[in-house]
Protein backbone atom coordinates (compact mmCIF):
# COMPACT_ATOMS: atom_id res chain seq x y z
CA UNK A 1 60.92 114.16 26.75
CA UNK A 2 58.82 111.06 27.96
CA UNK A 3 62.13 108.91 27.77
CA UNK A 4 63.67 111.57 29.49
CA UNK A 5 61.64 111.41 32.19
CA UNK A 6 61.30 107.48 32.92
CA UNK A 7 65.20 107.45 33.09
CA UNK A 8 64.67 109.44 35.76
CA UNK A 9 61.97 107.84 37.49
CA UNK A 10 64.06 104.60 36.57
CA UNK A 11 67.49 106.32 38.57
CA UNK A 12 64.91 106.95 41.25
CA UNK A 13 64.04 104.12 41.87
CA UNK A 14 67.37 102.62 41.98
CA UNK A 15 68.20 104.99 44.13
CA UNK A 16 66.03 104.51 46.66
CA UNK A 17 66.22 100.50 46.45
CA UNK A 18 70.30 101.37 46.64
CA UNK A 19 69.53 103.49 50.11
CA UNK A 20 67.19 101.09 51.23
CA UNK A 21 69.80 98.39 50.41
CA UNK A 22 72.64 100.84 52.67
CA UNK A 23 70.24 101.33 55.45
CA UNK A 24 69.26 97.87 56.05
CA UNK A 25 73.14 96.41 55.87
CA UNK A 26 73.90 99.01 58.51
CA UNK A 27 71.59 96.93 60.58
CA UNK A 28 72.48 93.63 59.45
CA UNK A 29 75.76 94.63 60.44
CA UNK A 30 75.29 96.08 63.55
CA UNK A 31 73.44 92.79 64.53
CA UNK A 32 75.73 90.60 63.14
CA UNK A 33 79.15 92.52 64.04
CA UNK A 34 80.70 91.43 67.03
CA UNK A 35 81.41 94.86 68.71
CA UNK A 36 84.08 93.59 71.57
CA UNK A 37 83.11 94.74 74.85
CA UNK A 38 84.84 98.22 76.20
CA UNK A 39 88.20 97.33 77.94
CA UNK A 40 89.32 100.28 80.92
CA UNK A 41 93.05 100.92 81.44
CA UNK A 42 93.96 102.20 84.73
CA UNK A 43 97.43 103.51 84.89
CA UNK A 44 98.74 103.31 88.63
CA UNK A 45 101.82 105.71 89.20
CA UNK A 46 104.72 103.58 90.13
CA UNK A 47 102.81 100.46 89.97
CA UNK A 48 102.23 99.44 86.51
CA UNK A 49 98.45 99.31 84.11
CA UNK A 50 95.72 96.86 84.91
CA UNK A 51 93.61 96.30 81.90
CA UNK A 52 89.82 94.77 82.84
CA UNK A 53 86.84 94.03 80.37
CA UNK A 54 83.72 95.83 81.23
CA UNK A 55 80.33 93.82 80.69
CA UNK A 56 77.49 96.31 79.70
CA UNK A 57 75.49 93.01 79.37
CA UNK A 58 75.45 92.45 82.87
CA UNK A 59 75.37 96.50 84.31
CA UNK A 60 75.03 98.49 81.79
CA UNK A 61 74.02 101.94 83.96
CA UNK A 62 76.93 100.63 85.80
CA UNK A 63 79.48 100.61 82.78
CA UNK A 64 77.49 103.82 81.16
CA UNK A 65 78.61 105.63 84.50
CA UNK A 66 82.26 104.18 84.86
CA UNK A 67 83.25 105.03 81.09
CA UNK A 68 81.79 108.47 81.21
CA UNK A 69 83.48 109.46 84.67
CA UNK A 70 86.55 107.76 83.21
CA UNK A 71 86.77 109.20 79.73
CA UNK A 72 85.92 112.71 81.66
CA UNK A 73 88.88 112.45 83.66
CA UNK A 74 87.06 112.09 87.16
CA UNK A 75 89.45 109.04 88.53
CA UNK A 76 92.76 111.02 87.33
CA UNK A 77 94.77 111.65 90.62
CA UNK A 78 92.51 109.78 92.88
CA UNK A 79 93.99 106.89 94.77
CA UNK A 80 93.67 103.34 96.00
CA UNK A 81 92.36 104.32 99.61
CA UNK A 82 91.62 101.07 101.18
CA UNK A 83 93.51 97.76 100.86
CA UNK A 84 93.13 94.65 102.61
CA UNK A 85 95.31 91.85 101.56
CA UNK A 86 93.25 88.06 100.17
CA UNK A 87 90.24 90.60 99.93
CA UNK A 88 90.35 93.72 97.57
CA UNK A 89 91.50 97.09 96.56
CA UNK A 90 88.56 100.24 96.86
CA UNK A 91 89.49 103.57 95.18
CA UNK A 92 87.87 106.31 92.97
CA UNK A 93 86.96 108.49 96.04
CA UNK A 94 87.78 112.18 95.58
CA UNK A 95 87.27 112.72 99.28
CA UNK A 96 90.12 110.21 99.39
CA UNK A 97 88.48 108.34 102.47
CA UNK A 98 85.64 106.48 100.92
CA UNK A 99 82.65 109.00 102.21
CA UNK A 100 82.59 110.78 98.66
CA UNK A 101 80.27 111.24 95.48
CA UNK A 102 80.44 112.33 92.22
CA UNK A 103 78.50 115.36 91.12
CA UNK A 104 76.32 115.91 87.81
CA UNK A 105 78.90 117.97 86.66
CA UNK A 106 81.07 114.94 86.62
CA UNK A 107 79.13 113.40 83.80
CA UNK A 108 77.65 116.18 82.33
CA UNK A 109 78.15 119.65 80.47
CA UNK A 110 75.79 122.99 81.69
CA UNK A 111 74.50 121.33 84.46
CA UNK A 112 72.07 124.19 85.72
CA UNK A 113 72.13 123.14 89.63
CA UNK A 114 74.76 121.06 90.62
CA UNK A 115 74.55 118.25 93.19
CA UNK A 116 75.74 115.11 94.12
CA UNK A 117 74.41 111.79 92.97
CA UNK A 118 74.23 108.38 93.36
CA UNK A 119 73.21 105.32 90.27
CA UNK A 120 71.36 102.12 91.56
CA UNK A 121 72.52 98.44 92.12
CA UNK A 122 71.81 96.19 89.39
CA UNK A 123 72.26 93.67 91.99
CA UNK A 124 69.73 90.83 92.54
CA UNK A 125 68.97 91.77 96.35
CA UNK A 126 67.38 95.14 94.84
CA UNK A 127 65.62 93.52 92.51
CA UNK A 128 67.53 93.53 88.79
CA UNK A 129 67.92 90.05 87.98
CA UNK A 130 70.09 90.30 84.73
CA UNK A 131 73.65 90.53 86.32
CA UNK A 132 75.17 87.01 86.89
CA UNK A 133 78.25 88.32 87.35
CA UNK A 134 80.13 86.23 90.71
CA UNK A 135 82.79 87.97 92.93
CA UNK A 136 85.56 85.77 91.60
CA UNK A 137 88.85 87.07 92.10
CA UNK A 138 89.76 90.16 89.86
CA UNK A 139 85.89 91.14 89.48
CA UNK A 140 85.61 94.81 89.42
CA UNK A 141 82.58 95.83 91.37
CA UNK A 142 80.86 99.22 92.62
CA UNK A 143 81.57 100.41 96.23
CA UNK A 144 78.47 101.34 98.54
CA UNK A 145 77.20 102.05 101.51
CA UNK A 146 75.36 99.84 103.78
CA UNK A 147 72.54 100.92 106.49
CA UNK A 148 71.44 97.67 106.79
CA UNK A 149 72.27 97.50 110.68
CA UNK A 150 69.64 100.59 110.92
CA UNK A 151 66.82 98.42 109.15
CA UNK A 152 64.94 97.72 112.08
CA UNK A 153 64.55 101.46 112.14
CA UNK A 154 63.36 102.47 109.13
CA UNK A 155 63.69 99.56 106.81
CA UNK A 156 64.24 101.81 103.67
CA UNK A 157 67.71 102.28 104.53
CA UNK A 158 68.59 99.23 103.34
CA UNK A 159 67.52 100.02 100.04
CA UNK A 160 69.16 103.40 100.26
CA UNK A 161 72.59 101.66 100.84
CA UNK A 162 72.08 99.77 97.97
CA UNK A 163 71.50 102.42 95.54
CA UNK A 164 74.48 104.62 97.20
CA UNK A 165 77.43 103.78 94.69
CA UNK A 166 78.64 106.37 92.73
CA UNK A 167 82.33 106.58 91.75
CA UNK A 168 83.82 104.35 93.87
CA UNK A 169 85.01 100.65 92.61
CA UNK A 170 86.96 98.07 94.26
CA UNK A 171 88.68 94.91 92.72
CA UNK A 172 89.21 91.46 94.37
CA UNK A 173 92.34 89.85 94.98
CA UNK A 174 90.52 85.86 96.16
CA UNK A 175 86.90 84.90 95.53
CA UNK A 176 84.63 86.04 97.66
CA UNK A 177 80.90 84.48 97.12
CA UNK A 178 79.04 86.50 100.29
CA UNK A 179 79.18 89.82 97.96
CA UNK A 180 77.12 88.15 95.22
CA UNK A 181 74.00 89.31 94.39
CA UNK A 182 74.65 92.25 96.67
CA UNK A 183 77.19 94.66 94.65
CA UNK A 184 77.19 95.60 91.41
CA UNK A 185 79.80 93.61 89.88
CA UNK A 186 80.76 95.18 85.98
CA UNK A 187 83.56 94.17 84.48
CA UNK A 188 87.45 91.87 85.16
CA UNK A 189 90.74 92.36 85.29
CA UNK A 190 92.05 90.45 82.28
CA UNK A 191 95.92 91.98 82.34
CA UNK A 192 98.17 93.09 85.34
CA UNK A 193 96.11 91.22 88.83
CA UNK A 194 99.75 90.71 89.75
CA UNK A 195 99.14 94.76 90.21
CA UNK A 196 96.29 94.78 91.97
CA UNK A 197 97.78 91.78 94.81
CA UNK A 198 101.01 93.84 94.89
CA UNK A 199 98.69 97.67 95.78
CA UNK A 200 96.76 94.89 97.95
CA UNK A 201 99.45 94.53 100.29
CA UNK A 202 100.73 97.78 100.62
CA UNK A 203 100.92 99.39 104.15
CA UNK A 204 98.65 100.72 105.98
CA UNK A 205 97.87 103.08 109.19
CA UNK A 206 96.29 100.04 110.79
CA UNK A 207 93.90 96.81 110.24
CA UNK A 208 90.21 97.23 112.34
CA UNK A 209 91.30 93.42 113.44
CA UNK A 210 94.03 94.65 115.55
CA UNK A 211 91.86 97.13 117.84
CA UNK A 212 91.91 95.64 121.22
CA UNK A 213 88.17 96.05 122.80
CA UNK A 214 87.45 99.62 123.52
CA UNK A 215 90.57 100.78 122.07
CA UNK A 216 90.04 104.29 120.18
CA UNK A 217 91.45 104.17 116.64
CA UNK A 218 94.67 106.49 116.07
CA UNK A 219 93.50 109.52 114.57
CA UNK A 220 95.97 112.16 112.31
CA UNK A 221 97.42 115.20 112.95
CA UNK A 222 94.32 117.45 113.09
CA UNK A 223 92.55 115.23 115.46
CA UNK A 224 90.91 113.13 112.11
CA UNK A 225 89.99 109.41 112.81
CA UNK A 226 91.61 107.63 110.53
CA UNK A 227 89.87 105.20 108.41
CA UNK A 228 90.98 101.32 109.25
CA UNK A 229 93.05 99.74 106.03
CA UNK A 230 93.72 103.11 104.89
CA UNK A 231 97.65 103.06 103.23
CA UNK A 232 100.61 104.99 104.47
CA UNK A 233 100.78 106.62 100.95
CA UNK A 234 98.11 105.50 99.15
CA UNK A 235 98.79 104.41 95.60
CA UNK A 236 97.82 107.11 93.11
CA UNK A 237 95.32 106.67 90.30
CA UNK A 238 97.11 108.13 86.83
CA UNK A 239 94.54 107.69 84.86
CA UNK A 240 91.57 105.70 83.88
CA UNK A 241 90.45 105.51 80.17
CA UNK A 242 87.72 103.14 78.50
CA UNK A 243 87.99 102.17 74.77
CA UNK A 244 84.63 101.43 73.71
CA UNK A 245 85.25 100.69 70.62
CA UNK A 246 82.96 103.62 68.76
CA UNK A 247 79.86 102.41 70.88
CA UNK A 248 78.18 105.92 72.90
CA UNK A 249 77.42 104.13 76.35
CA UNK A 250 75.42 107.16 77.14
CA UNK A 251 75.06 108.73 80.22
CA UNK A 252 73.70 106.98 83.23
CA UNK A 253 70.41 107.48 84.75
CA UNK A 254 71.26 108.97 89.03
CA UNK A 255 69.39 109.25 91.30
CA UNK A 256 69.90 111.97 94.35
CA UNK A 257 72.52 111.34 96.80
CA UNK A 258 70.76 110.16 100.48
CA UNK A 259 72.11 112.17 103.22
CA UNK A 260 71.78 109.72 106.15
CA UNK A 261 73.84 112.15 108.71
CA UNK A 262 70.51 114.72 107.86
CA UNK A 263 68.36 111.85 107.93
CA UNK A 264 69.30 110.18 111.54
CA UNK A 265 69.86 113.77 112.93
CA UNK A 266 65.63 114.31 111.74
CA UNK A 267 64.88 110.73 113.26
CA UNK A 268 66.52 111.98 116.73
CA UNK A 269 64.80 115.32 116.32
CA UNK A 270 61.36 113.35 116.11
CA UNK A 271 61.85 110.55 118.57
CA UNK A 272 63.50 113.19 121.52
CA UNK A 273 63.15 116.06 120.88
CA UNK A 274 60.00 117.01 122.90
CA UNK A 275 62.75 116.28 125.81
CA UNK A 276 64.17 119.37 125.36
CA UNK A 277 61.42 121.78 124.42
């Protein structure tokens, strides 16, 4: 019976040294593994693919929000709604005219209250210093808006516009050094640019450069303005997928949209409205 029972305190113990042995070269090799970096395929209808490595090194909120709205099927059917040849290509926007956000329920199951949402710039002007990324041609980089021109109101806004993006990405077609440090640049187009300068050059409604002074721009059929580099038939989004390789990006951290229509219609309100009372 005693020899009984130090074989099994002898098989315990090389168990345990055996799972201690299985758990540390899972993190030896997690360490040492070089886990390539998730690559996005966006299939353009009657274009072609464009294949671009993402760089969670550099953004990774950015990439966590891209894959999951990708891999949910958010971009599927959206288009390429601005182009503007030797500059870039901006698309992702399910309004279709570059005023749109995604929604929580865009990245997430159950979401109790619904509402639309923005991520912040890990760009150095608001203050993340660890993407080095430059706007190099074929740099994919996050769409946003800016209030800077309102600054001198309220100089908040400025930091609103930068932590505005949401969905909406554009890609470069030449290099283009005054957006560094001021978008969120995440990943590059390593196959099918050729793509991207072709959907670059596609037509469009009209270029803001060609407005004469005080000229109105043309506006659609319902009495719409229309946006300025907006195409004729604006190439259309297939799908977008991200492989990343068996790595969970997560889901990003949002923050809530900022409603500046609400927010200069209050500033009005306070500065005049004791006209009219």
């Amino acid at each position: 019976m005693q020899k009984f029972k130090i074989v099994l305190l002898i098989i315990a113990i090389i168990l345990v040294i055996a799972g201690i042995g299985f758990v540390g070269y899972g993190f030896y090799k997690k360490a040492t593994v070089n886990i390539p970096n998730p690559v996005a395929t966006i299939e353009v209808e009657n274009y072609g693919t464009i294949k671009a490595e993402l760089y969670p090194d550099q953004a990774p909120n950015t990439v966590s929000n891209f894959i999951k709205l990708a891999n949910r099927g958010f971009y599927n059917g959206l288009t390429f709604h601005r182009t503007i040849p030797d500059f870039m290509i901006q698309g992702g926007d399910k309004e279709g005219s570059g005023s749109g956000s995604p929604s929580l329920s865009d990245i997430k199951d159950d979401v109790q209250n619904d509402a639309k949402y923005n991520i912040e710039g890990e760009f150095l002007a608001n203050g993340y210093n660890n993407n080095t990324l430059k706007h190099k041609k074929g740099i994919i980089s996050m769409a946003r808006k800016d209030y800077s021109s309102y600054s001198s109101i309220n100089p908040e806004l400025t930091t609103y516009g930068y932590n505005s993006a949401g969905s909406q990405f554009f890609i470069t077609t030449e290099d283009n050094t005054s957006l560094d440090g001021y978008y969120a640049a995440f990943g590059e187009v390593k196959e099918g640019m050729d793509i991207v300068e072709k959907i670059s050059k596609v037509e469009v409604y009209y270029r803001s450069s060609e407005l004469k002074d005080g000229e109105e721009a043309p506006k659609d059929s319902d009495g719409n303005t229309i946006s300025s580099d907006k195409p004729k038939k604006a190439p259309v989004i297939k799908s977008i997928t991200v492989e990343t390789y068996g790595v969970d990006y997560g889901t990003p951290k949002t923050v809530e949209e900022f409603d500046m229509d609400s927010w200069y219609s209050n500033y009005i309100m306070q500065q005049y409205g004791h006209m009219y009372q």
